[in-house]
C-alpha atoms as a PDB file:
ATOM      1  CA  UNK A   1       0.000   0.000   0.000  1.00  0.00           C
ATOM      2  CA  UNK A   2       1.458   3.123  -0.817  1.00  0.00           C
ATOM      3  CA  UNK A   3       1.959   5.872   2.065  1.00  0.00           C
ATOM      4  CA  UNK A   4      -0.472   8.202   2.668  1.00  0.00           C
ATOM      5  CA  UNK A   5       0.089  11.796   0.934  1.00  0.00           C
ATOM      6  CA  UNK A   6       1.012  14.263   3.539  1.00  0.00           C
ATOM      7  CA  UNK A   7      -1.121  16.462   5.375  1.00  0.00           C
ATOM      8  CA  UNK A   8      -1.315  20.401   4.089  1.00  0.00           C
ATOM      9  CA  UNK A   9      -2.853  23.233   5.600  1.00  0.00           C
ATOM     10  CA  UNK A  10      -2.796  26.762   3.922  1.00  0.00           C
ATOM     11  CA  UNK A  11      -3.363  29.629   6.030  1.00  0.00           C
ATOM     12  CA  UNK A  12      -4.325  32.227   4.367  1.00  0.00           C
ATOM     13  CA  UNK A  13      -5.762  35.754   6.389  1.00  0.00           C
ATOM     14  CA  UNK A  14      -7.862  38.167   4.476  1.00  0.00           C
ATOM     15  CA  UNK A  15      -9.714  41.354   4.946  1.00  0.00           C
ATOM     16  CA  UNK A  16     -12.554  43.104   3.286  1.00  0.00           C
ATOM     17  CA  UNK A  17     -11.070  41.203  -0.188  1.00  0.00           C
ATOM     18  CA  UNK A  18     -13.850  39.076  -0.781  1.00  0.00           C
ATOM     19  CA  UNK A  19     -13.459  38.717  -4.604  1.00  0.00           C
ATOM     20  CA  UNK A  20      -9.528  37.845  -4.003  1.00  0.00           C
ATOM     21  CA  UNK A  21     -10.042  35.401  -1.730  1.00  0.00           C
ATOM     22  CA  UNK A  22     -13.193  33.723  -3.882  1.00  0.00           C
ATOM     23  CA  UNK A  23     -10.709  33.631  -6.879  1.00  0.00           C
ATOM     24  CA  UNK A  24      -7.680  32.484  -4.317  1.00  0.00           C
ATOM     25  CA  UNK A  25     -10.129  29.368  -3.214  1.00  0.00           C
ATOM     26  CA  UNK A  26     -11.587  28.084  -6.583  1.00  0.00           C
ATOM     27  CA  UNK A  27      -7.609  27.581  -7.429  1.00  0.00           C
ATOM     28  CA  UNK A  28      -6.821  25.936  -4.059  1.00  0.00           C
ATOM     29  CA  UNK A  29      -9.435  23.735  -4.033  1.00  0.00           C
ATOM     30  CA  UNK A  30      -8.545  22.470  -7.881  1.00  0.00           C
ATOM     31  CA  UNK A  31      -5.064  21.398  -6.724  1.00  0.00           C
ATOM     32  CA  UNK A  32      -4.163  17.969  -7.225  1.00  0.00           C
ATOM     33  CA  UNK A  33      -2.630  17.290  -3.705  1.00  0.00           C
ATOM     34  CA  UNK A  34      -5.640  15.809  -2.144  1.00  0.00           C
ATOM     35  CA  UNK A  35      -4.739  15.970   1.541  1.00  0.00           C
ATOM     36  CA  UNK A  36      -5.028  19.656   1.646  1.00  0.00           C
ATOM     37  CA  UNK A  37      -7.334  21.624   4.127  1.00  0.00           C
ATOM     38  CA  UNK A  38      -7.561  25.498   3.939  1.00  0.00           C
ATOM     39  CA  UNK A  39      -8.046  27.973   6.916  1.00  0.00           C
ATOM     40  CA  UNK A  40      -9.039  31.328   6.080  1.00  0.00           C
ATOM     41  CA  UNK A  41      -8.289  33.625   9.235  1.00  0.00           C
ATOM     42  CA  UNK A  42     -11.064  36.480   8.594  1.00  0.00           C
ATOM     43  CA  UNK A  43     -10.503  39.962  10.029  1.00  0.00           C
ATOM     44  CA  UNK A  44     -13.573  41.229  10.497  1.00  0.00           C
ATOM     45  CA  UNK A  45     -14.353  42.048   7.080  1.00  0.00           C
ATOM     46  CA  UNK A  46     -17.423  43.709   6.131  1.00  0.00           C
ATOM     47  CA  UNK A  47     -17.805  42.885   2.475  1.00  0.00           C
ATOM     48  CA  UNK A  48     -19.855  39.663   2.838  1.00  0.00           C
ATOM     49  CA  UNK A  49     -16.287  37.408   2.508  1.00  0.00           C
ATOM     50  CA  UNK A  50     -17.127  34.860   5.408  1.00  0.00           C
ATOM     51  CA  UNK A  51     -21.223  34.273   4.111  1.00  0.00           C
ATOM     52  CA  UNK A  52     -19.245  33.755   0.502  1.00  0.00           C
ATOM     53  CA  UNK A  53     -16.841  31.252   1.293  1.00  0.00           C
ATOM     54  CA  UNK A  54     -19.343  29.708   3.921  1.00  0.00           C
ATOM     55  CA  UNK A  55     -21.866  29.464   0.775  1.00  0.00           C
ATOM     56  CA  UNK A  56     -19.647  28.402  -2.126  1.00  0.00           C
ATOM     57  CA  UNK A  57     -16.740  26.966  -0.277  1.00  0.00           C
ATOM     58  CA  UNK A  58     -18.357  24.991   2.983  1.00  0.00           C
ATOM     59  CA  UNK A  59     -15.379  22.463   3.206  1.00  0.00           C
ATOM     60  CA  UNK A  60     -12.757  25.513   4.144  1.00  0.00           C
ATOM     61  CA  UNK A  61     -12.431  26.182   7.574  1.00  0.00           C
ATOM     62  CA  UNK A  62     -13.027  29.796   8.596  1.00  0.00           C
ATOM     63  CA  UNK A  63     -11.672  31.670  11.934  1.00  0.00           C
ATOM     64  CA  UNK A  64     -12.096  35.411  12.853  1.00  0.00           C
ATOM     65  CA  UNK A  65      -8.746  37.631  13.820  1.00  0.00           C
ATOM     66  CA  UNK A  66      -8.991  40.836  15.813  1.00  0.00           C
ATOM     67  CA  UNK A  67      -9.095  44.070  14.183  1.00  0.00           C
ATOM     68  CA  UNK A  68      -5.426  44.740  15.347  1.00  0.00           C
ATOM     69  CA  UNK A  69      -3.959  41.060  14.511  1.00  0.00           C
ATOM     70  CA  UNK A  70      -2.825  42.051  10.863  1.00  0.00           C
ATOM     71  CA  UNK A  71      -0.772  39.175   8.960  1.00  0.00           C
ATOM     72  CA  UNK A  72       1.165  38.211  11.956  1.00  0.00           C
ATOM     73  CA  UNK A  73      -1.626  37.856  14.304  1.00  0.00           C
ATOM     74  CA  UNK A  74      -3.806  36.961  11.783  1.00  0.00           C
ATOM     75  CA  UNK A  75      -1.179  34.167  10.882  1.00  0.00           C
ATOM     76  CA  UNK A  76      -0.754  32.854  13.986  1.00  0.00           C
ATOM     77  CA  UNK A  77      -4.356  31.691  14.708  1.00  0.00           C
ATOM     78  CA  UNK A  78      -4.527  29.753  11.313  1.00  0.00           C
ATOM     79  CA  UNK A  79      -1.171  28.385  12.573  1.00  0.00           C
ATOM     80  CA  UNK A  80      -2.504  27.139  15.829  1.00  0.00           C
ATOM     81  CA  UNK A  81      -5.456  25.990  14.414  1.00  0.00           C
ATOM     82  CA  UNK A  82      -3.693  23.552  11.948  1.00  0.00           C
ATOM     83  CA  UNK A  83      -1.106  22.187  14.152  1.00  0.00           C
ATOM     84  CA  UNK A  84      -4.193  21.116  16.742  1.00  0.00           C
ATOM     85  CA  UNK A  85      -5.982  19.426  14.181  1.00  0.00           C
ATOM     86  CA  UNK A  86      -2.859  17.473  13.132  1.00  0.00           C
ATOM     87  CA  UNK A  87      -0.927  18.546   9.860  1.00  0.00           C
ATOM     88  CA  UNK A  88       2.286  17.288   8.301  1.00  0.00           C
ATOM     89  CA  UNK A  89       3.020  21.056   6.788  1.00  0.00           C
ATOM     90  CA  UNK A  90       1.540  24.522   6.979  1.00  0.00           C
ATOM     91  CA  UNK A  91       1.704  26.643   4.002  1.00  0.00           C
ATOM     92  CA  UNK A  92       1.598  30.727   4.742  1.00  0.00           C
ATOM     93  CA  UNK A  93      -0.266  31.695   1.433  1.00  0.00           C
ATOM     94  CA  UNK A  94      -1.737  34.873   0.923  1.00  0.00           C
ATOM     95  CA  UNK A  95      -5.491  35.411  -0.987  1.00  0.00           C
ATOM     96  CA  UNK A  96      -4.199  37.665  -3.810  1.00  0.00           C
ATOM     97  CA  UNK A  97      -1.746  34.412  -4.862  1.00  0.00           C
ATOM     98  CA  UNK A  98      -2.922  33.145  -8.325  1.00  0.00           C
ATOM     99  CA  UNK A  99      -0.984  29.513  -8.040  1.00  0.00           C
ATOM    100  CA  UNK A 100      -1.170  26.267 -10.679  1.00  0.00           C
ATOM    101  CA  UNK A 101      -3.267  23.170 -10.123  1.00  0.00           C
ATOM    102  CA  UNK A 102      -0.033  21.216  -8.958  1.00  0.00           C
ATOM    103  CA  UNK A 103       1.210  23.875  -7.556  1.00  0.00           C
ATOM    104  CA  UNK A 104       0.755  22.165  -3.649  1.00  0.00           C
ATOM    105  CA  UNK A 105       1.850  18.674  -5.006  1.00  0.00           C
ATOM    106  CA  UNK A 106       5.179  20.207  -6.469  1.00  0.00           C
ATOM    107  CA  UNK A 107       6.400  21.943  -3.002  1.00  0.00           C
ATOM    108  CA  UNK A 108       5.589  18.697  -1.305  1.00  0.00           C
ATOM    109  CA  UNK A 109       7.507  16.820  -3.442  1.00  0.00           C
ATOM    110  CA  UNK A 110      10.392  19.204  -3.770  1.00  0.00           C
ATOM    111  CA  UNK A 111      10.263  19.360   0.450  1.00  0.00           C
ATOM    112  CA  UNK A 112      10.683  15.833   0.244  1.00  0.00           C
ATOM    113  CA  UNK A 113      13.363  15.480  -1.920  1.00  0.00           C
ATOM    114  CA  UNK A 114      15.197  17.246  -0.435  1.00  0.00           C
ATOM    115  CA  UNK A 115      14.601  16.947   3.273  1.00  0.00           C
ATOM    116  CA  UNK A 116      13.540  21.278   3.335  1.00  0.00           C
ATOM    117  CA  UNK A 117      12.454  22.049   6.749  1.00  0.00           C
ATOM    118  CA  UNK A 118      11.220  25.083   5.331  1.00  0.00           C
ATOM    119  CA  UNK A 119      10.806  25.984   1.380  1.00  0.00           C
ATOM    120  CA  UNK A 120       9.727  29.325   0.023  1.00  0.00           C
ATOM    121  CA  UNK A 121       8.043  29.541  -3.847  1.00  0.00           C
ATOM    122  CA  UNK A 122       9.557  32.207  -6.902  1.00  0.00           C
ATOM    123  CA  UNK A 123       7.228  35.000  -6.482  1.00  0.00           C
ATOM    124  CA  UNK A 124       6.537  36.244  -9.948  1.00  0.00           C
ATOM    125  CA  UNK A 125       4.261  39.253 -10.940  1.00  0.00           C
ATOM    126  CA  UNK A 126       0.690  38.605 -12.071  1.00  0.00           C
ATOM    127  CA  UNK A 127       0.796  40.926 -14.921  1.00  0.00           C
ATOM    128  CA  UNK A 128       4.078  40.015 -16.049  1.00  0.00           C
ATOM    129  CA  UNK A 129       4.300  36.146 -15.150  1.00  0.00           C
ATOM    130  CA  UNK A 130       7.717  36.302 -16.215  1.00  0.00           C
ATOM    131  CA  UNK A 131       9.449  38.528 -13.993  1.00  0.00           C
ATOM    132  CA  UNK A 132      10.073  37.879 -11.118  1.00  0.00           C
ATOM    133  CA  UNK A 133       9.440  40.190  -7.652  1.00  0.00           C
ATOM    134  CA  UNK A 134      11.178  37.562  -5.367  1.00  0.00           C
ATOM    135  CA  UNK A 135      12.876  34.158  -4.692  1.00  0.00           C
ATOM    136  CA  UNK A 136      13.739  34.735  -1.046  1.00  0.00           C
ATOM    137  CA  UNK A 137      15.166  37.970   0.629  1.00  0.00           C
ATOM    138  CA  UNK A 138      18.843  38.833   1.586  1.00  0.00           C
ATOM    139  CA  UNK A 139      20.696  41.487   3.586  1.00  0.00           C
ATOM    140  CA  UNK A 140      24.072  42.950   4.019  1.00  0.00           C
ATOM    141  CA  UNK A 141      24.519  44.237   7.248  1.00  0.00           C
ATOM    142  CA  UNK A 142      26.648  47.358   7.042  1.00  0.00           C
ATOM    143  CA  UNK A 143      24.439  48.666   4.022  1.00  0.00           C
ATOM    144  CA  UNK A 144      21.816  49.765   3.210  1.00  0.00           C
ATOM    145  CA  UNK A 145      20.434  46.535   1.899  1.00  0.00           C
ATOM    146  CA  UNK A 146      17.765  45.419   4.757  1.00  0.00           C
ATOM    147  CA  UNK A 147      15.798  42.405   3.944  1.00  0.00           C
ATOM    148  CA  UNK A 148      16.722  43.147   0.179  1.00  0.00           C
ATOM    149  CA  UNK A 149      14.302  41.026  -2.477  1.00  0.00           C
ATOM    150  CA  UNK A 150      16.524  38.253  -3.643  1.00  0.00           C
ATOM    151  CA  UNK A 151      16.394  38.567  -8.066  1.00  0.00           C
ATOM    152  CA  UNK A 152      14.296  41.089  -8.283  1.00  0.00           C
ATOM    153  CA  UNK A 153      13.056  42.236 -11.612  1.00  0.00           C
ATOM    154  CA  UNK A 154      14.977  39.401 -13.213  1.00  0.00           C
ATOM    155  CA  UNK A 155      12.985  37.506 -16.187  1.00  0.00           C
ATOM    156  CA  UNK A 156      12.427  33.645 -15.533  1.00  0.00           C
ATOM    157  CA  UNK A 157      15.116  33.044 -17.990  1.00  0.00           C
ATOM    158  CA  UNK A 158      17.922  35.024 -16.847  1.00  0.00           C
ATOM    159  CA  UNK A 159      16.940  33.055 -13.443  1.00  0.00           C
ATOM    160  CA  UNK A 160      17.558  29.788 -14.839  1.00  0.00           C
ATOM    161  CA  UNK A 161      20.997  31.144 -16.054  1.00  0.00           C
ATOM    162  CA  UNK A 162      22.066  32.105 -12.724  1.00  0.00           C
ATOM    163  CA  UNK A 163      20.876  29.334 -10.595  1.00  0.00           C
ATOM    164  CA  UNK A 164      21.920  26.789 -13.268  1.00  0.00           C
ATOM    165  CA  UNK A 165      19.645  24.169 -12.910  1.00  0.00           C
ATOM    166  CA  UNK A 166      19.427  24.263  -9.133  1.00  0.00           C
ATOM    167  CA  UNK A 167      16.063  23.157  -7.580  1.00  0.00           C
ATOM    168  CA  UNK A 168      16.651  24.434  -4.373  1.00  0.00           C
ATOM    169  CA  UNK A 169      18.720  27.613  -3.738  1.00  0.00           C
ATOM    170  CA  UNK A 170      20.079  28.498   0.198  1.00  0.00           C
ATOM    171  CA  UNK A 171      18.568  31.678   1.543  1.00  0.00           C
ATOM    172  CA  UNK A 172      18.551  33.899   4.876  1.00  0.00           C
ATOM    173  CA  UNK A 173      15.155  34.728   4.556  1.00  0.00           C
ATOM    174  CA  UNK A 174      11.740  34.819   2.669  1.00  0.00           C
ATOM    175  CA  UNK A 175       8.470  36.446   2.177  1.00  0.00           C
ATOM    176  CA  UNK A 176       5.567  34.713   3.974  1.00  0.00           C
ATOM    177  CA  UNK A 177       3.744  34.081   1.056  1.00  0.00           C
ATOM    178  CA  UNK A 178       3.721  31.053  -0.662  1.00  0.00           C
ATOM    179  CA  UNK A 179       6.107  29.578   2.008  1.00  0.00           C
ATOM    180  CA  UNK A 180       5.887  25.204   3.019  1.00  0.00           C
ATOM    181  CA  UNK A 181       7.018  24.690   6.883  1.00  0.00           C
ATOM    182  CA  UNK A 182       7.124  21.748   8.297  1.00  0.00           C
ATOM    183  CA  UNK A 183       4.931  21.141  11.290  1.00  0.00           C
ATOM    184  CA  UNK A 184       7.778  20.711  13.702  1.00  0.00           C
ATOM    185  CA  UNK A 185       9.701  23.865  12.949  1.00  0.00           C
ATOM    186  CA  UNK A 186       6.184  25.696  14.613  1.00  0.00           C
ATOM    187  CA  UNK A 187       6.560  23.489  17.459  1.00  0.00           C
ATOM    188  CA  UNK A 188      10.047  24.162  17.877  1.00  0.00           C
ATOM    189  CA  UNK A 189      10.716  28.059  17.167  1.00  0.00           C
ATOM    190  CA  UNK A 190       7.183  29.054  18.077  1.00  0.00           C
ATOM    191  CA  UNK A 191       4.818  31.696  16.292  1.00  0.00           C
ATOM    192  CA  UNK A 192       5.602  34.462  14.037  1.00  0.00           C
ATOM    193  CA  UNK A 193       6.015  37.902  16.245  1.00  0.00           C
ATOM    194  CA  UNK A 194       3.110  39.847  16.375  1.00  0.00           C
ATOM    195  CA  UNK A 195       4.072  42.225  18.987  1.00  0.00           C
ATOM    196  CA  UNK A 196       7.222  43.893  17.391  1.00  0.00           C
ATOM    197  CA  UNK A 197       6.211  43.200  13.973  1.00  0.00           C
ATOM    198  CA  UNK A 198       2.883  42.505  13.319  1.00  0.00           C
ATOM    199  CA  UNK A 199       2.830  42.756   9.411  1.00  0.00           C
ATOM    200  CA  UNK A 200       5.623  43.423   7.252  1.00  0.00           C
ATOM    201  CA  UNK A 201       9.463  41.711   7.894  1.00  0.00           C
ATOM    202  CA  UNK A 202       7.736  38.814  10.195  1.00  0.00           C
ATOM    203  CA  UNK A 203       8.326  36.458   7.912  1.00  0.00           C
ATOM    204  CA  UNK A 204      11.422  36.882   7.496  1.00  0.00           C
ATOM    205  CA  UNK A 205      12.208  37.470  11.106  1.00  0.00           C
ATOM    206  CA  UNK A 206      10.993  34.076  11.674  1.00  0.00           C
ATOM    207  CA  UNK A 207      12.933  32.641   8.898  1.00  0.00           C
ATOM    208  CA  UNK A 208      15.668  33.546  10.598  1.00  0.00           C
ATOM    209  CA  UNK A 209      14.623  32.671  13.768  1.00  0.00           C
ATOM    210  CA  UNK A 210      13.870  29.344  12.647  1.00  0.00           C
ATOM    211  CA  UNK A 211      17.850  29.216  11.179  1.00  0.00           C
ATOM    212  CA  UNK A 212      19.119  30.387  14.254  1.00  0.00           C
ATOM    213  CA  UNK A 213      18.194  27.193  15.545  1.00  0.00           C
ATOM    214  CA  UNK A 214      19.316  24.835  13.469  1.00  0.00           C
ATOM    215  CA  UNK A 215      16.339  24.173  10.502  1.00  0.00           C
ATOM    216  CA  UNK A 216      17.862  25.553   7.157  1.00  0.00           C
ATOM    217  CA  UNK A 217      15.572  27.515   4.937  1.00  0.00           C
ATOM    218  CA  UNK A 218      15.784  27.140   0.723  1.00  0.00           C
ATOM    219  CA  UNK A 219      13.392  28.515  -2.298  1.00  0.00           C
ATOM    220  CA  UNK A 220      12.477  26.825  -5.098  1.00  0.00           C
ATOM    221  CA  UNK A 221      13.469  28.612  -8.621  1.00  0.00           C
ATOM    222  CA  UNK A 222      10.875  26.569 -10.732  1.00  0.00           C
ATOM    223  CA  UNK A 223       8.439  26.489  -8.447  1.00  0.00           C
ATOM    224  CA  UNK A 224       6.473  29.802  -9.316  1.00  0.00           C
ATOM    225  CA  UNK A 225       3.470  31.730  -7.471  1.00  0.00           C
ATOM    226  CA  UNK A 226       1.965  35.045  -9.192  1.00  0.00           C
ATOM    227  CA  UNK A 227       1.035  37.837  -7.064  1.00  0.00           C
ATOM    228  CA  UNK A 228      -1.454  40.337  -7.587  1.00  0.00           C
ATOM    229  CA  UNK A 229       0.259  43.626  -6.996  1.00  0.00           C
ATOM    230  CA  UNK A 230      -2.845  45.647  -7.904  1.00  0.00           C
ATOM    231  CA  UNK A 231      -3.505  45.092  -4.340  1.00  0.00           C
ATOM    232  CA  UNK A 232      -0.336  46.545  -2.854  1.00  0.00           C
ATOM    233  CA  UNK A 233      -0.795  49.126  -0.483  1.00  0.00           C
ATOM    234  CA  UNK A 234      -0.724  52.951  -1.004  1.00  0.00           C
ATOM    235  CA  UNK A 235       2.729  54.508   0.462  1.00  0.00           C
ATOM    236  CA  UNK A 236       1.860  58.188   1.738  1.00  0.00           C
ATOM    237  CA  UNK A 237       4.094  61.003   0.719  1.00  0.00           C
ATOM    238  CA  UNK A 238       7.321  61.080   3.080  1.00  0.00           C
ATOM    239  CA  UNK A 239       6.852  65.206   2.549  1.00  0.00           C
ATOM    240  CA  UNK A 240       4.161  65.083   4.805  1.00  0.00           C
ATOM    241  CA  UNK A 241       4.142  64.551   8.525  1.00  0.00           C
ATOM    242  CA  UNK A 242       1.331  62.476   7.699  1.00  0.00           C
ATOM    243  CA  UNK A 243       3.456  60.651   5.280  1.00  0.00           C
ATOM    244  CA  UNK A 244       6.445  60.755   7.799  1.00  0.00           C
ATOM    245  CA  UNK A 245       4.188  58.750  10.918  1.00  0.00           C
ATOM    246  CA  UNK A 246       2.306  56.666   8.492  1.00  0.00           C
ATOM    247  CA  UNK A 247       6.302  55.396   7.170  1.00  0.00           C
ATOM    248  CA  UNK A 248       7.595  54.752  10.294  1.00  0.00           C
ATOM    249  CA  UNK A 249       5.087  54.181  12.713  1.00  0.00           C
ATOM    250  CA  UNK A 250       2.011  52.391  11.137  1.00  0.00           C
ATOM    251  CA  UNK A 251       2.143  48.882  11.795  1.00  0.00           C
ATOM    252  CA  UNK A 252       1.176  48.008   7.880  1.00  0.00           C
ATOM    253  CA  UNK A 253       3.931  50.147   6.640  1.00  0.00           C
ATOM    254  CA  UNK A 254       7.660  48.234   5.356  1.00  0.00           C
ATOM    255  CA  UNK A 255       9.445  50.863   7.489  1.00  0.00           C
ATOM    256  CA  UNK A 256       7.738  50.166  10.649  1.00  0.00           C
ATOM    257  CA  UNK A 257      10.140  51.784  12.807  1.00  0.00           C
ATOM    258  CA  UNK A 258       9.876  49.074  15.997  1.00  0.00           C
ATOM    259  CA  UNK A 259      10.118  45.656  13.391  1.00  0.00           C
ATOM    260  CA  UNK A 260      13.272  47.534  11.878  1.00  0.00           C
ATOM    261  CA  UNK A 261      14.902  47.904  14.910  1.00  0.00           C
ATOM    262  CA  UNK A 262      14.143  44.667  16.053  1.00  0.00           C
ATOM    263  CA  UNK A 263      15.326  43.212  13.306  1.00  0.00           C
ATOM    264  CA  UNK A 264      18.727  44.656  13.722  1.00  0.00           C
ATOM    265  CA  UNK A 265      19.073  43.942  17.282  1.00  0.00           C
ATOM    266  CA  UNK A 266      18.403  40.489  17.221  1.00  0.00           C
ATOM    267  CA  UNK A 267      20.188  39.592  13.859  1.00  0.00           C
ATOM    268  CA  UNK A 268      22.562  42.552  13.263  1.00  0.00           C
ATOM    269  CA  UNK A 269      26.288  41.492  14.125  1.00  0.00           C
ATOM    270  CA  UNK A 270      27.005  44.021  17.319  1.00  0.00           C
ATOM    271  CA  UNK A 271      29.587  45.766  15.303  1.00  0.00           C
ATOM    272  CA  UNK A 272      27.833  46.834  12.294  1.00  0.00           C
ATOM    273  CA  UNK A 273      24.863  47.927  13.687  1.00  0.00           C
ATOM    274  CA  UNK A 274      25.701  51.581  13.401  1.00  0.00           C
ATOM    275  CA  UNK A 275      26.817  51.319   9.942  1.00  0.00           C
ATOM    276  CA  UNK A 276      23.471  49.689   9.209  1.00  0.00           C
ATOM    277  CA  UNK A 277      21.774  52.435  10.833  1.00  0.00           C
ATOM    278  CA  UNK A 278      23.788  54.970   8.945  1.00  0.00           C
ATOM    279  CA  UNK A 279      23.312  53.037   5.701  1.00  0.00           C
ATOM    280  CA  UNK A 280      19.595  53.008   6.259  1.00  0.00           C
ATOM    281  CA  UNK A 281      19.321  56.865   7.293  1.00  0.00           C
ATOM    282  CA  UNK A 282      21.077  57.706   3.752  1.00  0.00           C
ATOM    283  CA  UNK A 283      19.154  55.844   1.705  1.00  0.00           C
ATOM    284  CA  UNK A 284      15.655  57.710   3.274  1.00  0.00           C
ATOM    285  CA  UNK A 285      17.045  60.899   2.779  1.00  0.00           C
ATOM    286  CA  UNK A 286      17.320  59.895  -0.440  1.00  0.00           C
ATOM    287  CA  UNK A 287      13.634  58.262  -0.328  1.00  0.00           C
ATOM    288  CA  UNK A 288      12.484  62.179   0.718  1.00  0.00           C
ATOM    289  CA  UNK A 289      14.263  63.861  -2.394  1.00  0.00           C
END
């Protein structure tokens, strides 16, 4: 008898983005990795997205997130939720991913292969499916390059140039989204961190985390998810004091000033942390111009 497949559960929060997440399901549920349940962690949304997926989707599982929980917070509940009903892997997927129908059964089997305690997807853009926004994230303390997208801009060919043939590549860090973790990495590192940063950069703060302690992290070059960028969010001007708070001290914002910081204190080699900070302080002046 041949072993059973392994267990998958995507988490996947939304908000108020009812028609994303409707178009996010009907490809999930078309996959053709059969042992695959979906949690959508709802925050509160207001645009009829839970009475939707209830209606046309009754086999996903849906949980509400607090109004403050954003992806971290929100993550973390689909998280929990998965591990206590038993998975073999949690995917971090977000609703504005447009994926393939073996898209699920190709991470598994590319996990597998090659023993990846944690393996991140090429993130191509939707309009452009052949270039590519990232495959993973990297940083060089000292400059100005903080949690840096790995290939960015790069066409799918030029890619499979660099990597030369590589399934997996080595990397630091990822975005959250389209990322397969084995169960026991949760279990062992704990939950993404909500308090310091409770949107952007905790991903990849728990990537490293998760390195830290042993579990090596890789992306998949051929393995490719497109993002709908449509949906990115609106950066204020940095003119503005308006613009200047929303930058630095909105929790949805890249430059969130307390997930920066953290960032660097945990992860930042003692000595270069003033050089980073230097580094980073140049290149928003030059953000302002």
């Amino acid at each position: 008898m041949a072993p059973a497949a392994p267990v998958v559960t995507a988490v996947v929060p939304t908000r108020n983005r009812r028609a994303l997440t409707l178009r996010f399901l009907e490809r999930m549920e078309a996959q053709t990795h059969l042992a695959l349940r979906i949690v959508v962690v709802d925050s509160h949304s207001s645009d009829g997205t839970v009475a939707a997926i209830q209606r046309r989707h009754p086999q996903v599982a849906v949980i509400q997130a607090g109004d403050r929980d954003f992806w971290a917070g929100a993550t973390n509940r689909g998280v929990r939720q998965a591990l206590a009903a038993g998975t073999d892997f949690v995917l971090t997927i977000n609703d504005d991913a447009v994926v393939a129908g073996d898209y699920v059964e190709r991470m598994v089997a590319m996990a597998q292969r090659h023993g990846c305690a944690i393996l991140g997807s090429c993130i191509n853009v939707l309009d452009d499916p052949r270039r590519i926004w990232a495959l993973g994230t990297v940083t060089n303390w000292g400059t100005d390059r903080f949690l840096r997208l790995s290939h960015h801009d790069l066409l799918q060919e030029q890619l499979a140039l660099a990597v030369a043939g590589a399934e997996i590549l080595a990397t630091e860090a990822m975005p959250g989204n389209g990322v397969l973790i084995r169960e026991e990495v949760f279990r062992r590192v704990g939950f993404y961190d909500a308090l310091w940063l409770p949107h952007y950069h905790a991903d990849s703060e728990w990537v490293m985390r998760a390195t830290q302690r042993g579990f090596s992290a890789h992306v998949a070059p051929g393995i490719v998810l497109l993002n709908d960028f449509h949906q990115a969010q609106k950066q204020l001007p940095l003119g503005s004091l308006r613009g200047l708070l929303y930058t630095f001290l909105h929790p949805k914002s890249h430059l969130y000033l307390p997930a920066v910081v953290a960032i660097l204190w945990r992860y930042c080699p003692a000595g270069q942390r003033l050089l980073t900070l230097r580094a980073l302080g140049r290149r928003f002046l030059r953000m302002k111009r």
